[in-house]
Protein backbone atom coordinates (compact mmCIF):
# COMPACT_ATOMS: atom_id res chain seq x y z
CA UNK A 1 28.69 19.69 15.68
CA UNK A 2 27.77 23.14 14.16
CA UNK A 3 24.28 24.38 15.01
CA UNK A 4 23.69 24.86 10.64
CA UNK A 5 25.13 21.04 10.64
CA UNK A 6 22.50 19.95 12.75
CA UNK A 7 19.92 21.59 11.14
CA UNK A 8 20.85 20.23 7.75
CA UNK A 9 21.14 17.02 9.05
CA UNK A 10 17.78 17.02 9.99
CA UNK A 11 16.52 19.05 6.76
CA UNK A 12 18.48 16.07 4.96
CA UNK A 13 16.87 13.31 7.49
CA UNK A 14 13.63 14.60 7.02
CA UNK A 15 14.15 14.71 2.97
CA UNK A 16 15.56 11.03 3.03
CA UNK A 17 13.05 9.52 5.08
CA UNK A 18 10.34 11.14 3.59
CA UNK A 19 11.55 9.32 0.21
CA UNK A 20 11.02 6.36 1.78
CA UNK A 21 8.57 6.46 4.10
CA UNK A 22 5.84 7.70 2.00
CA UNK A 23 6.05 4.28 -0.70
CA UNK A 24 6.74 2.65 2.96
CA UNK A 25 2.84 4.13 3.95
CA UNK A 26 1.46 3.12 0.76
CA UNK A 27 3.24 -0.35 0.28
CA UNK A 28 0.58 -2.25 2.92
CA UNK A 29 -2.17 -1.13 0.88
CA UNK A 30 0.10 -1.51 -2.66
CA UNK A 31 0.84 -4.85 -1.89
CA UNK A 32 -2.06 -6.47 -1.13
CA UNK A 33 -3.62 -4.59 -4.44
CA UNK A 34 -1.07 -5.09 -6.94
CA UNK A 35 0.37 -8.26 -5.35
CA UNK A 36 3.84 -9.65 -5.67
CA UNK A 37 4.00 -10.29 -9.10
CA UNK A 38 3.21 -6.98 -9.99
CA UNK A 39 5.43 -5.41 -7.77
CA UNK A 40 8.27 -7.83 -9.01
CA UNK A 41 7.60 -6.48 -12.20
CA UNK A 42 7.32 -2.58 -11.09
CA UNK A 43 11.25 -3.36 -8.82
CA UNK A 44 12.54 -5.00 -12.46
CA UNK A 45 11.98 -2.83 -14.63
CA UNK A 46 13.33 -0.32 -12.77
CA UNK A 47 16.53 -1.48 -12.02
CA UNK A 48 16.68 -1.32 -15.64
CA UNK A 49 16.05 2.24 -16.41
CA UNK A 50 17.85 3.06 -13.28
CA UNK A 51 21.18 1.39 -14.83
CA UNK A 52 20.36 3.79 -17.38
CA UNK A 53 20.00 6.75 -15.75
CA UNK A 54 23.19 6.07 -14.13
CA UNK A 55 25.41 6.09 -16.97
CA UNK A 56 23.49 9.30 -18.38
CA UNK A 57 24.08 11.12 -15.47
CA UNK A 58 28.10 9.89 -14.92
CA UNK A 59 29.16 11.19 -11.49
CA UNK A 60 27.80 14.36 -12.10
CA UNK A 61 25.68 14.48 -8.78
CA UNK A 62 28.16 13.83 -5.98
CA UNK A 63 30.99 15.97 -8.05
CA UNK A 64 28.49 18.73 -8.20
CA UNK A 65 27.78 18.92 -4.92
CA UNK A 66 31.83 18.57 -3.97
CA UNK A 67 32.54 21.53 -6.71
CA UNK A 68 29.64 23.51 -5.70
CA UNK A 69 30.73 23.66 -1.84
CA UNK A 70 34.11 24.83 -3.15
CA UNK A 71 33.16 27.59 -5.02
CA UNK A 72 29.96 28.24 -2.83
CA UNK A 73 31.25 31.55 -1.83
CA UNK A 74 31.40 33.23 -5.12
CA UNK A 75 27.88 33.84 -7.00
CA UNK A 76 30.10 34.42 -10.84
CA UNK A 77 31.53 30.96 -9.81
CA UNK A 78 29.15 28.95 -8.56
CA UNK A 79 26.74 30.16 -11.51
CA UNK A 80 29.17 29.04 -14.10
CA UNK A 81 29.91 26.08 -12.28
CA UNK A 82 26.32 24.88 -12.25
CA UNK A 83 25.41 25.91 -15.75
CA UNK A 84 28.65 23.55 -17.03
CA UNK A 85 27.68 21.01 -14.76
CA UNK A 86 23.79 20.89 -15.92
CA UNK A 87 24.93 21.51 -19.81
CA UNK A 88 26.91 18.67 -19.03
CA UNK A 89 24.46 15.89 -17.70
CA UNK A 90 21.99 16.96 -20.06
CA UNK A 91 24.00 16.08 -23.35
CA UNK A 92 25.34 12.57 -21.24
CA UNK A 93 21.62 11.85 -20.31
CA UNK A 94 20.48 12.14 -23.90
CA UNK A 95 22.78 9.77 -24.88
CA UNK A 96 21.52 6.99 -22.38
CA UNK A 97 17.63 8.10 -23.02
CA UNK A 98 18.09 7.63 -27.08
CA UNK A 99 20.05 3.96 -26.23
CA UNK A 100 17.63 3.20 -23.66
CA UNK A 101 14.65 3.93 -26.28
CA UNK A 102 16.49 1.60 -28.93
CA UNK A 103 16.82 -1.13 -26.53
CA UNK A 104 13.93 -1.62 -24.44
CA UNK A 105 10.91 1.07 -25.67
CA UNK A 106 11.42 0.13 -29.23
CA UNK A 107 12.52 -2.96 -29.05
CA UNK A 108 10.42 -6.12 -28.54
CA UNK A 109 9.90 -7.66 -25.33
CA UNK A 110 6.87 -7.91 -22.28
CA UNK A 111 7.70 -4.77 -20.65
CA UNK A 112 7.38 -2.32 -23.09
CA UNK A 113 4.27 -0.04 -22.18
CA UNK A 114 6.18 0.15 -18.74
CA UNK A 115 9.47 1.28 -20.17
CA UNK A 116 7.95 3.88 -22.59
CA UNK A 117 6.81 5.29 -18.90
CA UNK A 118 9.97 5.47 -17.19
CA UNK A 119 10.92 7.51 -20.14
CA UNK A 120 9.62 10.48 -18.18
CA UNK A 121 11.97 9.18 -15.00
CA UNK A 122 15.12 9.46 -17.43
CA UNK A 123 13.70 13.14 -18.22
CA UNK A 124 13.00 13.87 -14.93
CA UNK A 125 16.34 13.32 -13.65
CA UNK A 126 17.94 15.40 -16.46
CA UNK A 127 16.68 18.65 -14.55
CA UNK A 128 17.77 16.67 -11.15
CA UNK A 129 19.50 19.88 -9.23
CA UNK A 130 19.04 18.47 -5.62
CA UNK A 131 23.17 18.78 -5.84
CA UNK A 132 23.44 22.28 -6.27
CA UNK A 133 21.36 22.66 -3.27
CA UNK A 134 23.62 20.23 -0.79
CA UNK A 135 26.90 22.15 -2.22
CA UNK A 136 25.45 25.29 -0.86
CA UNK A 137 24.28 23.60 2.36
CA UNK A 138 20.64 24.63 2.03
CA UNK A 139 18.52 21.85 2.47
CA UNK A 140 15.45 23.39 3.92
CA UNK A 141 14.57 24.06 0.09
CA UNK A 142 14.94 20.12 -1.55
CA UNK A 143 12.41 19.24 1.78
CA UNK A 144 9.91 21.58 1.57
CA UNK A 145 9.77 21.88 -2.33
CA UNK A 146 9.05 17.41 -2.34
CA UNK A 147 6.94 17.37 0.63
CA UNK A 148 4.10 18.56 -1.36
CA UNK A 149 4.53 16.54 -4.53
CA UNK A 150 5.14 13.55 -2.28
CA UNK A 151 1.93 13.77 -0.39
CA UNK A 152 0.29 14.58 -3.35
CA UNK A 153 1.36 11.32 -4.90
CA UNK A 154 0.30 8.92 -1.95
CA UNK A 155 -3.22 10.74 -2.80
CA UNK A 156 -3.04 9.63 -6.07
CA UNK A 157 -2.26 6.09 -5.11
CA UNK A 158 -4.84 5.50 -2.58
CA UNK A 159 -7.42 7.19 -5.88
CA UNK A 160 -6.06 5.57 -8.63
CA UNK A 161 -4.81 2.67 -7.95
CA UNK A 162 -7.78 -0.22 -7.04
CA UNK A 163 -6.65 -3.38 -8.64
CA UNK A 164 -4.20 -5.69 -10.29
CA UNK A 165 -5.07 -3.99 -13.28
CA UNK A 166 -3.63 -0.53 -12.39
CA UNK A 167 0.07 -1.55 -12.38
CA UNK A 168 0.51 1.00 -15.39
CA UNK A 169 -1.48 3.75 -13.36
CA UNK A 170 1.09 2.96 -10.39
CA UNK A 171 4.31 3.71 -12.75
CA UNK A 172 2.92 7.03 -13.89
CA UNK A 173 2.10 8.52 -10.48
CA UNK A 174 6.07 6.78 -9.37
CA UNK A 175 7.68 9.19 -12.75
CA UNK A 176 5.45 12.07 -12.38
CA UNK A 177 6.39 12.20 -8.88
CA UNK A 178 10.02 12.42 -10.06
CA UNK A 179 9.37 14.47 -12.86
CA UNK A 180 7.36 17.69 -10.40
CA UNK A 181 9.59 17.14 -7.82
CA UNK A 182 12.75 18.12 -9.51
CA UNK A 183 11.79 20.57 -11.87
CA UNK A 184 9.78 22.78 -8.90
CA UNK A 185 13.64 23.16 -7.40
CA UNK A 186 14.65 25.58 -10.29
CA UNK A 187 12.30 28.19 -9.18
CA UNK A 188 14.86 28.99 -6.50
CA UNK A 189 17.52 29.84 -8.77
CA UNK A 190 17.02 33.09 -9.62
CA UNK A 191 17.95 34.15 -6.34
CA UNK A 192 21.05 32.12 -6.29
CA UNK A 193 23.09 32.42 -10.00
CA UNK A 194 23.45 34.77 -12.63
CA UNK A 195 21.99 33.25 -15.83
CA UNK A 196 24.26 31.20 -18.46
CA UNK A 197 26.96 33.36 -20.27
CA UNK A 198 28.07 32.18 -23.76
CA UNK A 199 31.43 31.75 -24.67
CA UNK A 200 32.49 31.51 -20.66
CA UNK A 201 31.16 28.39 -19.72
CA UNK A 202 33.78 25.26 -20.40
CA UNK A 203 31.16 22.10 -20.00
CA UNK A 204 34.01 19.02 -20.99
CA UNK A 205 36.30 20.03 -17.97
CA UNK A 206 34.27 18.18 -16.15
CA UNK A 207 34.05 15.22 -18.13
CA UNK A 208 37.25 13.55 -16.57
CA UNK A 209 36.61 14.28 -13.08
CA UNK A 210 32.75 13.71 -13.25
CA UNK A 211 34.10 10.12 -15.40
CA UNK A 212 36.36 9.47 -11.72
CA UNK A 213 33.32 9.29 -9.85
CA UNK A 214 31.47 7.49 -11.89
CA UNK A 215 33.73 3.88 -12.16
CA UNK A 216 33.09 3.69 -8.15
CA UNK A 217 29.06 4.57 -8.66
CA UNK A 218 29.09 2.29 -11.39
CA UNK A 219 30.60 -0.83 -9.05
CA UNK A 220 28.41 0.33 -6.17
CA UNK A 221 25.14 0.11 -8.42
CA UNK A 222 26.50 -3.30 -8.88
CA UNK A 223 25.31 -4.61 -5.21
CA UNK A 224 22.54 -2.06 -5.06
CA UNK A 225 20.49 -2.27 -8.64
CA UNK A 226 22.02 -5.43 -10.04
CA UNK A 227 20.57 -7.56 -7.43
CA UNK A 228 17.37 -7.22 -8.23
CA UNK A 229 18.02 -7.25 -12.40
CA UNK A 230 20.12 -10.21 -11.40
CA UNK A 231 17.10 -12.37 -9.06
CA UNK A 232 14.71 -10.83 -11.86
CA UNK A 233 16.84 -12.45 -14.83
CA UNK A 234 18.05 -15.59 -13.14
CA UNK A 235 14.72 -16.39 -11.11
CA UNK A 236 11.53 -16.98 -13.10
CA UNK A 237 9.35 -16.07 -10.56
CA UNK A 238 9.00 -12.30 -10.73
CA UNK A 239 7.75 -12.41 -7.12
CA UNK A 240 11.56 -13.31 -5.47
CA UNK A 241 12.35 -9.60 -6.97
CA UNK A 242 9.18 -8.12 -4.95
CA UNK A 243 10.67 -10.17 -1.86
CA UNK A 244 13.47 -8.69 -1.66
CA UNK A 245 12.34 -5.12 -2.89
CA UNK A 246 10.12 -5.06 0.15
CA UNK A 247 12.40 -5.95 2.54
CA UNK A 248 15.10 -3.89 1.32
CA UNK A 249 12.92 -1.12 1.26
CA UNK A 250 12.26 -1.37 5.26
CA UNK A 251 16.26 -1.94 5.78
CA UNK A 252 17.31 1.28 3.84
CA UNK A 253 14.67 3.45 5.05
CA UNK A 254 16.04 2.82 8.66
CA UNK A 255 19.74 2.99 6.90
CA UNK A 256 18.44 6.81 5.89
CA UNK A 257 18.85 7.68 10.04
CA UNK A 258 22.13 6.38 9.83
CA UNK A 259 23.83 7.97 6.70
CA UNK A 260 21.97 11.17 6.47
CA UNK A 261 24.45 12.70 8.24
CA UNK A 262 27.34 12.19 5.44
CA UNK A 263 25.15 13.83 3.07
CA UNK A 264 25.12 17.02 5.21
CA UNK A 265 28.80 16.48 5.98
CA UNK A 266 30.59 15.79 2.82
CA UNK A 267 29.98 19.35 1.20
CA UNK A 268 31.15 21.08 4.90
CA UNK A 269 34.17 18.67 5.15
CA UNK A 270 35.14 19.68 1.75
CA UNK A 271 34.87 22.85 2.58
CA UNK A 272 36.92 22.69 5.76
CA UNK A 273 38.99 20.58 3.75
CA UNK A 274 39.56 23.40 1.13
CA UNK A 275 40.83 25.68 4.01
CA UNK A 276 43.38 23.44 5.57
CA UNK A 277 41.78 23.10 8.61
CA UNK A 278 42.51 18.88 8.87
CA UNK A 279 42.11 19.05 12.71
CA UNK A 280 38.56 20.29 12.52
CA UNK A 281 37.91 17.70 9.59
CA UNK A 282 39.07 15.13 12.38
CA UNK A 283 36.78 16.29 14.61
CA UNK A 284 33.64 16.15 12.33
CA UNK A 285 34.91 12.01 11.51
CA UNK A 286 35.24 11.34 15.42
CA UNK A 287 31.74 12.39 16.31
CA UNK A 288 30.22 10.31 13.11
CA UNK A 289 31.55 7.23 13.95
CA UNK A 290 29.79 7.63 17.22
CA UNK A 291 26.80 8.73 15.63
CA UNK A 292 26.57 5.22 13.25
CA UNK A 293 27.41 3.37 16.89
CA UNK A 294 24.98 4.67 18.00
CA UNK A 295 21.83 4.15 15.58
CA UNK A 296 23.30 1.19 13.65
CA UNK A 297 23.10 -0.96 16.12
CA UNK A 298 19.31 -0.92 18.18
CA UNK A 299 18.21 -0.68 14.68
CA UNK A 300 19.91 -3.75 13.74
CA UNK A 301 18.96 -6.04 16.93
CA UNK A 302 15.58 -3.97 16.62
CA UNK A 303 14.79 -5.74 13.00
CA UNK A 304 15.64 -9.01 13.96
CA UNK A 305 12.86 -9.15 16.70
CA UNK A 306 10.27 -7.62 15.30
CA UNK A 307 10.50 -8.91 11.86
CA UNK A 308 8.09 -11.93 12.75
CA UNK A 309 5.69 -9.40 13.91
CA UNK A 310 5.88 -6.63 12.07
CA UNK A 311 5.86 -8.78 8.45
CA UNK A 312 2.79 -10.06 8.56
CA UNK A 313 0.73 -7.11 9.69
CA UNK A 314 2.41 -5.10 7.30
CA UNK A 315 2.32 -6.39 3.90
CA UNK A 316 -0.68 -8.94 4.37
CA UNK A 317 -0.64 -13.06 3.40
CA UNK A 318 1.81 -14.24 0.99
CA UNK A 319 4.94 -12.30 2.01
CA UNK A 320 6.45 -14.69 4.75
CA UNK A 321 9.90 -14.98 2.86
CA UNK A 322 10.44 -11.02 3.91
CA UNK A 323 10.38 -12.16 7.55
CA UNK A 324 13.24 -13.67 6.93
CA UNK A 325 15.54 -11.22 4.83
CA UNK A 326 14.79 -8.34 6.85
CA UNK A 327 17.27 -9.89 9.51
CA UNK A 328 19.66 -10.88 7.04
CA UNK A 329 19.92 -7.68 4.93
CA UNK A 330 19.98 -5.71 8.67
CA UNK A 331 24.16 -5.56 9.09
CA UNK A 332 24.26 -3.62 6.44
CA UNK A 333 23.16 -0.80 8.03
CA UNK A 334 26.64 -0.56 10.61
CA UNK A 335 28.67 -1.44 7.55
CA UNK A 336 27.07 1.30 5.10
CA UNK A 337 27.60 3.62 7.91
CA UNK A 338 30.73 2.87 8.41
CA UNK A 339 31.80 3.24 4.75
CA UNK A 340 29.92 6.20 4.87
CA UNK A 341 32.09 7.92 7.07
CA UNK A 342 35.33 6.51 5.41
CA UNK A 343 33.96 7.02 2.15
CA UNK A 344 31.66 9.65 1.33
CA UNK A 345 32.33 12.00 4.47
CA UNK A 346 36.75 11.21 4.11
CA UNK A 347 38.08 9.95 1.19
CA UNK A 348 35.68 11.74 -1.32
CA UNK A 349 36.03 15.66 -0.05
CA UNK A 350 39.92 14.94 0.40
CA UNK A 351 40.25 13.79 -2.98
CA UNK A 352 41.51 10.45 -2.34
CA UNK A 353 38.75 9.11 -5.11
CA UNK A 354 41.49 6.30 -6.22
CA UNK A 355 41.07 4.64 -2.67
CA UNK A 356 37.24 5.13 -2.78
CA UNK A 357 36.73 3.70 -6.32
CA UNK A 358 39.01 0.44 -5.45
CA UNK A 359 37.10 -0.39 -2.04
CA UNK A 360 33.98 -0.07 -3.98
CA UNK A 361 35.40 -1.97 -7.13
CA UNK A 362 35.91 -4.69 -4.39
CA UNK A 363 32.63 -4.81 -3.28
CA UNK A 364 31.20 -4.91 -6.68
CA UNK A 365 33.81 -8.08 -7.58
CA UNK A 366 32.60 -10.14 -4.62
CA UNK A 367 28.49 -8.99 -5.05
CA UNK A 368 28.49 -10.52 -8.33
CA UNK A 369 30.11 -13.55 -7.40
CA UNK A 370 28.18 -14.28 -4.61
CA UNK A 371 24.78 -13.59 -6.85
CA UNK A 372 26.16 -15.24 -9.48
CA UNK A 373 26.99 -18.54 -7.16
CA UNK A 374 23.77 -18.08 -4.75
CA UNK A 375 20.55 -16.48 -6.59
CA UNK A 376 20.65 -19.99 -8.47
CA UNK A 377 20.12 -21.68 -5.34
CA UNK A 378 18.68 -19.58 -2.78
CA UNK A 379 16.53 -16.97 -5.10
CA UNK A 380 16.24 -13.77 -2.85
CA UNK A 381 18.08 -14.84 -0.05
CA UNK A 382 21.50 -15.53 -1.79
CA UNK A 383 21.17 -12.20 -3.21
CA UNK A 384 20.59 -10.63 0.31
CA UNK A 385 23.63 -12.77 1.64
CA UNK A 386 25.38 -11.63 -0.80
CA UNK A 387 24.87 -7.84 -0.24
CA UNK A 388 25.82 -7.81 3.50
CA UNK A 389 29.26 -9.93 2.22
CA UNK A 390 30.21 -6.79 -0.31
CA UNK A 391 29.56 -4.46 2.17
CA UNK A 392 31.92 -6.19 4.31
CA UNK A 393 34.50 -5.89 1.73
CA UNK A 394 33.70 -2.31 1.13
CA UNK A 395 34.04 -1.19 4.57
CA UNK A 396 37.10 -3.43 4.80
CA UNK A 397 38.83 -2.20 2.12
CA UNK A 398 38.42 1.64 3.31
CA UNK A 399 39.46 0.94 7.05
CA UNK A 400 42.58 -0.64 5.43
CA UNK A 401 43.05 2.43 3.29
CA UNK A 402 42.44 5.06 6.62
CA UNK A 403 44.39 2.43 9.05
CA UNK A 404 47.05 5.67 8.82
CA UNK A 405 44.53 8.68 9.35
CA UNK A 406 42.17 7.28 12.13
CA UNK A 407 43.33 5.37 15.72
CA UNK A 408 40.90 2.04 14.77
CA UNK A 409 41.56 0.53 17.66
CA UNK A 410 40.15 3.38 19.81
CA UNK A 411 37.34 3.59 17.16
CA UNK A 412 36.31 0.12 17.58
CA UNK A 413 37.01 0.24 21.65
CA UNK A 414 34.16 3.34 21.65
CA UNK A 415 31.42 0.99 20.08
CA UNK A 416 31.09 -1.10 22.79
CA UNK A 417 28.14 0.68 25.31
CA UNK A 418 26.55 0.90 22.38
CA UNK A 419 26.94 -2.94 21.35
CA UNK A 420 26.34 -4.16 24.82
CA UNK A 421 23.25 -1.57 25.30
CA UNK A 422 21.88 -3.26 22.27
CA UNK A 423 22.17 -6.41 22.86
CA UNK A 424 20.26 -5.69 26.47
CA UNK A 425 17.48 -4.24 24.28
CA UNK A 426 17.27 -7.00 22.08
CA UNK A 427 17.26 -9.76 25.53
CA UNK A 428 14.22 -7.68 26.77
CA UNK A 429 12.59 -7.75 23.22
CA UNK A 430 12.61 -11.16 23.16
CA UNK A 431 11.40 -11.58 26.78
CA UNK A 432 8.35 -9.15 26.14
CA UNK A 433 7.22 -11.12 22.86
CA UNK A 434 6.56 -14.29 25.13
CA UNK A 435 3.68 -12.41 26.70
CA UNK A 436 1.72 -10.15 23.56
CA UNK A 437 0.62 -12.11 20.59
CA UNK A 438 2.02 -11.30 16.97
CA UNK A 439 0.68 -8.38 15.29
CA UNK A 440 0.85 -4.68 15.53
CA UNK A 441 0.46 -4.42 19.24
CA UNK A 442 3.86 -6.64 19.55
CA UNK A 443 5.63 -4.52 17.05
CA UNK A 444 4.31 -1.44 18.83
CA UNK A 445 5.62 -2.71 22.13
CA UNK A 446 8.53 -3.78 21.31
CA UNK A 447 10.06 -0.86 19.59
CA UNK A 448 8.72 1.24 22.80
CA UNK A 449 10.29 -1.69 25.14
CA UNK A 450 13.66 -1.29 22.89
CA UNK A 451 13.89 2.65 23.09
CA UNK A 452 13.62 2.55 26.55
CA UNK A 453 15.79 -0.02 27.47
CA UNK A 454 18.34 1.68 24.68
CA UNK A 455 17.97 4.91 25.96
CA UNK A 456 18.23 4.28 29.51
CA UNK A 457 21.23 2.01 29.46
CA UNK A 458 23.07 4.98 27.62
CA UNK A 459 21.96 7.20 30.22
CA UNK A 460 23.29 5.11 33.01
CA UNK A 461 26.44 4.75 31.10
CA UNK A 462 26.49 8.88 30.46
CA UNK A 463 27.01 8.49 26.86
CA UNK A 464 27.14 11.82 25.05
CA UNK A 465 25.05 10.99 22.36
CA UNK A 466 21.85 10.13 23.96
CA UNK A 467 22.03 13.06 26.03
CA UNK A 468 22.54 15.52 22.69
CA UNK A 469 19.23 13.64 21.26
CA UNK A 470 16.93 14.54 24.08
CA UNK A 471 18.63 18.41 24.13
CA UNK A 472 17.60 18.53 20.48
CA UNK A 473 13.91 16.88 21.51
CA UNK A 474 13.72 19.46 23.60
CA UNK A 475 14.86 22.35 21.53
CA UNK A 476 12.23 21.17 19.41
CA UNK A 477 9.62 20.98 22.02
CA UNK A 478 10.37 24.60 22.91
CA UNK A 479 10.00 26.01 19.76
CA UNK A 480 7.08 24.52 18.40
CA UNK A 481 5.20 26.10 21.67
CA UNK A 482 6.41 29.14 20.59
């Protein structure tokens, strides 16, 4: 792997988890506040507007960034490229933001104050360049640029936000966030394109292409927004939706570690892909799948033992039903990763999007069924079982698909140190919460117990990937002394 790779990977790691981790530092405090009701409400209503802003912005995003790292090379293209691109998502989004005002602002139901808020989300995305930005392979800028509107937004929470009654005061800090955060990436530009020429820019050729990516976004928001407008609609208790918002929340910020990677990847395989060079685009594929062997997995045997721990002292009382989807939303981390790869990092930058948008269509068929035949019954927990089953089928679908283009059986023989160095870790968790109580100091312990195990097993074994990890800890190391 490239030394720019590497760095964008962890530019684009550091982006992705910050995302995440900053609601993650705010949620034990939010949650105990606000309470799951509120938060129910909050992880509705936003899969609403989010089903919204989907359709406004097509597939504009990941075609950008694909059409971007073609022309990267070129300023005159790339600038007319992006200036068709943005022309077009802003006319699609003001479509969705005049229906979505219609519908749910204007129209009459118990939600409205909080809709007429996440009109300022559907804006916000509208000047959503973060694309352009992974095209060119520069991620440095997306990080630094958010960090300080992030931070600046967990201020505001801890200020603002100091009861049940402040569930209004939470939304606007959540759209405003959105709202800073992408328009403060369009100071770069000047540097980077020529301003818009008129009469040279041809916005609707990218309708049919940008409409190619969008069926298999559409079926994938099916398993990842639907659930929770599905739980939220089905369920009358508003707090199964917080449930399962929480503990998806912990799941896919540790997924972040895992798929990073095929965000920094897609745009150079494209671009490898562009010149020929199919050997090279082999070689990027080969090291990924070791790379999701070897994080999927201690973070999947990791969740399941500390869950009972780490629960409890986390959100506070009345949250118990997250100990128990944490473990069963956790496989979806080595199946997302594995799509990933087949998906995003293979079949998208070699234009195979027909394969892609069937294996997601799949997984979209057999999400709603499952929701539609277990939320009923089982509330949150149907909808989590459900998830991990369409992932199945989505990963499923693609190895069938690549069963020509990668040796699977070799794939799957390489996962097994990783597999068996996990499940030792996991053994030894287990062991060492028989002797430390529940609480922090068990979580603590046993994530330092599981490293260690994890790591040394791999080092006994003299897997490759452990020993590029430390390198890069110590690269680190060295540089921050200097």
């Amino acid at each position: 792997m490239s030394q720019s790779v590497k760095k964008n990977y962890l530019y684009n790691l550091t982006y992705q988890m910050l995302t995440l981790i900053l609601p993650l530092v705010t949620t034990p405090y939010v949650s105990r506040v606000l309470g799951a009701q509120n938060l129910g409400i909050y992880s509705y209503t936003l899969s609403i507007s989010a089903f919204f802003i989907l359709f406004g912005s097509l597939g504009i995003a990941m075609y950008g960034q694909r059409e971007i790292a073609f022309v990267r090379d070129s300023r005159e293209k790339r600038s007319s490229t992006f200036w068709e691109i943005v022309t077009l998502r802003a006319i699609t989004m003001l479509f969705s933001i005049v229906i979505f005002y219609i519908a749910f602002v204007n129209g009459n139901n118990d939600y409205r104050m909080y809709y007429r808020i996440l009109l300022l989300e559907m804006i916000g995305n509208v000047a959503d360049i973060s694309w352009f930005f992974q095209g060119l392979e520069d991620f440095r800028k997306t990080v630094t640029r958010n960090m300080a509107v992030k931070l600046a937004s967990v201020t505001c929470i801890f200020l603002f936000v100091r009861s049940e009654d402040d569930l209004p005061v939470y939304f606007l800090i959540y759209v405003f966030s959105i709202l800073l955060g992408n328009l403060s990436l369009w100071l770069y530009l000047p540097k980077l394109i020529y301003g818009p020429r008129r009469g040279k820019l041809h916005v609707f050729r990218h309708l049919r292409p940008t409409l190619a990516l969008f069926i298999p976004q559409i079926a994938v928001q099916v398993y990842t927004i639907l659930d929770r407008t599905m739980i939220g609609a089905i369920i009358a208790d508003k707090s199964e939706v917080g449930y399962y918002d929480q503990a998806q929340k912990i799941v896919k910020m540790l997924l972040t570690v895992v798929t990073s990677i095929g965000t920094v990847l897609m745009p150079r395989i494209a671009h490898t892909y562009a010149s020929g060079d199919m050997e090279k685009v082999h070689g990027y594929m080969r090291k990924s799948f070791r790379a999701v062997f070897f994080l999927a997995f201690p973070l999947i045997f990791g969740i399941i033992s500390v869950s009972d721990a780490f629960v409890p002292a986390f959100f506070g009382a009345g949250y118990d039903k997250v100990r128990i989807l944490m473990p069963v939303i956790s496989p979806i981390m080595f199946l997302i990763g594995m799509s990933n790869v087949t998906g995003t990092q293979y079949l998208l930058p070699t234009m195979r999007q027909k394969e892609y948008t069937i294996s997601v269509l799949a997984g979209s068929g057999v999400n709603f069924c499952m929701n539609a035949l277990l939320i009923p019954h089982f509330g949150a927990l149907g909808a989590s079982i459900g998830t991990v089953i369409a992932e199945t089928a989505v990963t499923g679908v693609q190895i069938f698909f690549t069963r020509h283009d990668f040796q699977w059986l070799r794939i799957i023989r390489s996962m097994g140190p990783y597999l068996l160095a996990a499940l030792a870790m996991f053994a030894g968790c287990l062991a060492f919460r028989h002797f430390i109580p529940a609480g922090w100091s068990s979580v603590i312990g046993q994530v330092v117990v599981s490293a260690l195990l994890y790591g040394g097993i791999l080092m006994l074994m003299k897997d490759p990937c452990v020993y590029m990890f430390l390198n890069a800890v110590k690269k680190r190391g060295r540089k921050s002394k200097e």
